[in-house]
Structure formats: structure tokens, C-alpha cells
Protein backbone atom coordinates (compact mmCIF):
# COMPACT_ATOMS: atom_id res chain seq x y z
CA UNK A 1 0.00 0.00 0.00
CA UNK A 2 1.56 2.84 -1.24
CA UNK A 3 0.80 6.67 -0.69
CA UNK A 4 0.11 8.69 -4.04
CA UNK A 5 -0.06 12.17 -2.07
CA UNK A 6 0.87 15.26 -2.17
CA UNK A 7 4.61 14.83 -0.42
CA UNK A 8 4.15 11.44 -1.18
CA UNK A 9 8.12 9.88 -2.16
CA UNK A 10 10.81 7.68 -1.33
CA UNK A 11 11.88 7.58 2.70
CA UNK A 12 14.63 6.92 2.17
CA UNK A 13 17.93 9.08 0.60
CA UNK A 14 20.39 8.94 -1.95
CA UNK A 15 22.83 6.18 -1.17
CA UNK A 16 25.91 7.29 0.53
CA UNK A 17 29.14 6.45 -1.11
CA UNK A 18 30.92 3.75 1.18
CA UNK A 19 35.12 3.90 0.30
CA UNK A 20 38.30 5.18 1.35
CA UNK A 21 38.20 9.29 0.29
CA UNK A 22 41.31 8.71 -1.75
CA UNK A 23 42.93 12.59 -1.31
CA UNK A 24 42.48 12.99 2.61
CA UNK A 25 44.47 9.63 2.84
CA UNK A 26 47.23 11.14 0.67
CA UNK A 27 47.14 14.23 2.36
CA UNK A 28 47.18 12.51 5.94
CA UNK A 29 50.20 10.54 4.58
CA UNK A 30 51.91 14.13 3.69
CA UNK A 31 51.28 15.54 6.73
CA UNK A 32 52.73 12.48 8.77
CA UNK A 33 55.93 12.81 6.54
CA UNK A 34 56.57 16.47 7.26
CA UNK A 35 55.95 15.86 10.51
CA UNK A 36 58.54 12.75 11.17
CA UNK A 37 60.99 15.12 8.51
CA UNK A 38 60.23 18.34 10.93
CA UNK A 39 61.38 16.17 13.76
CA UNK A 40 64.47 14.59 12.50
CA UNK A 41 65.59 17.84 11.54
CA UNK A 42 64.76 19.65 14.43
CA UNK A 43 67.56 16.83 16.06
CA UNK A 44 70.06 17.45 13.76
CA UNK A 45 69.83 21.36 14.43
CA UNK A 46 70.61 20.57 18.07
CA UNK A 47 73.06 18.18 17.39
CA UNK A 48 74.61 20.63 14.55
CA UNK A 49 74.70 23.45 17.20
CA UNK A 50 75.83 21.33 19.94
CA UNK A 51 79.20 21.11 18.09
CA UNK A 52 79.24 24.22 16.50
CA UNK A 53 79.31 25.61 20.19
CA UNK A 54 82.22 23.44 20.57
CA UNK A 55 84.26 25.09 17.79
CA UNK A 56 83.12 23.31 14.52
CA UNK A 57 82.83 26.43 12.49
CA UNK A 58 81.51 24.23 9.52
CA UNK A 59 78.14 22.93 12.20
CA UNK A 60 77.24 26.72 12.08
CA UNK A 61 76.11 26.58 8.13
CA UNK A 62 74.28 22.68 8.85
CA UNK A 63 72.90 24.33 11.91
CA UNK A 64 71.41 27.19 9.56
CA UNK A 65 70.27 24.25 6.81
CA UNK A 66 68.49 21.98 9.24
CA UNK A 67 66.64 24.88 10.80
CA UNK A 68 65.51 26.47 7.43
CA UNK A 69 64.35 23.07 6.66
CA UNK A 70 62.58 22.14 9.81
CA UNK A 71 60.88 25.99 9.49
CA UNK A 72 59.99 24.77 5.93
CA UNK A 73 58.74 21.59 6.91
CA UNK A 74 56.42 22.42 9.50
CA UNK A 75 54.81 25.09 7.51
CA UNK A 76 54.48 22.90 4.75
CA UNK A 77 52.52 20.43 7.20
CA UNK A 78 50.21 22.98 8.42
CA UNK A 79 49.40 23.73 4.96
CA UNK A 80 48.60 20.20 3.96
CA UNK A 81 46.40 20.06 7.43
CA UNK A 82 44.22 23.36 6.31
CA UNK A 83 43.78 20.86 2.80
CA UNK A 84 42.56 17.80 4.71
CA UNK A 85 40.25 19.65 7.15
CA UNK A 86 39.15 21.57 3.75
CA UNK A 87 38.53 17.72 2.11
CA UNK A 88 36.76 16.18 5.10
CA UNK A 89 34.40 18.84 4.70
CA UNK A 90 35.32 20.27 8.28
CA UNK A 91 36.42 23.81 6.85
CA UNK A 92 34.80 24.96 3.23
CA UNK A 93 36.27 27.73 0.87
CA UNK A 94 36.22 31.42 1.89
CA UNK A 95 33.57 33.17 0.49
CA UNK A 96 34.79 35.63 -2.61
CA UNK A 97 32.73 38.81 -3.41
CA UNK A 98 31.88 38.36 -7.15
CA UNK A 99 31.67 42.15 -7.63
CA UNK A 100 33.59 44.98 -5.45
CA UNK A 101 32.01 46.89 -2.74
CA UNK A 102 30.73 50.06 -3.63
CA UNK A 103 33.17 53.18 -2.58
CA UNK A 104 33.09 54.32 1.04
CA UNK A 105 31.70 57.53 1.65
CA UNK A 106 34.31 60.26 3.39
CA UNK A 107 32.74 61.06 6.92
CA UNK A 108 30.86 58.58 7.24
CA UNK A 109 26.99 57.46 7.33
CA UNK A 110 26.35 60.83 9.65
CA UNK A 111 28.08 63.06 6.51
CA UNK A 112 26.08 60.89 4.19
CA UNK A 113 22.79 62.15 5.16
């Protein structure tokens, strides 16, 4: 018995699609990898300045490298984080005026009466 109504329909909704999302994995294996990377090079940066301090001049250039690739690491990882929560649908896109706003008036909406 079947109702042939007015908001008469199916109870049920459009099947969900059950499966890996493909990108957040890949992006949650990017993010692990900067993150172990970040780490490894944060130890070599001590370990590079623990013997520049005791008079390797050539530590004091690794010491530079391993930080500016730590920095570059970790904000490459942050990055890839803002992509997944953008992909699992946590974040969306920021909204982007499709025409400009009109000009300001000088003074103010007091002068503009």
C-alpha cells in the first residue's frame, strides 16, 4: 500500500558512497611525513649546534640548513592540514565577493545624510 499524495516519495535518501576518500588519505600521509621530517631535523639542528658551540665552524652553516628546513617543513605540514580539514568537509572555501564593494563615503553614514 503505497501513498500517491501530495509529499508522497521515497523515505529513504540517496545512497551514501561507502570507500576510502582517496585525497584525505594522501594528504594525511603528507602531513605524517613532514611531521617525522620536521622532527628529524629539528635533532640534527641541536646536534649541529651542539658542536658548533664546541668550535666546529663548519656545524654553524648545517645548523642554519636543518633549521631552514625544519621551518619549511612544518609550515608545509600545516598547509597540507588546512587541505585535509578543507577535504573532510570540516572547513569549506572562503567566500569571494563576485563584484567589489561600492566606494566608502568620506565622513561617514552621519556626513552621508
Amino acid at each position: 500500500m503505497a501513498s500517491s499524495g501530495k509529499r508522497a516519495g521515497a523515505r529513504r535518501g540517496a545512497r551514501q558512497r561507502s570507500g576510502i576518500n582517496r585525497t584525505a588519505l594522501a594528504l594525511a600521509a603528507g602531513i605524517t611525513l613532514c611531521v617525522v621530517a620536521w622532527g628529524y631535523l629539528v635533532y640534527l639542528a641541536i646536534d649541529f649546534g651542539t658542536s658548533a658551540r664546541s668550535g666546529q665552524s663548519s656545524s654553524w652553516a648545517f645548523l642554519a640548513l636543518a633549521s631552514i628546513g625544519a621551518v619549511a617543513c612544518l609550515f608545509t605540514g600545516l598547509m597540507l592540514i588546512a587541505r585535509l580539514l578543507r577535504a573532510l568537509g570540516i572547513t569549506s572555501a572562503p567566500d569571494v565577493p563576485s563584484e567589489p564593494a561600492p566606494p566608502r563615503v568620506a565622513g561617514g553614514r552621519r556626513a552621508a545624510r
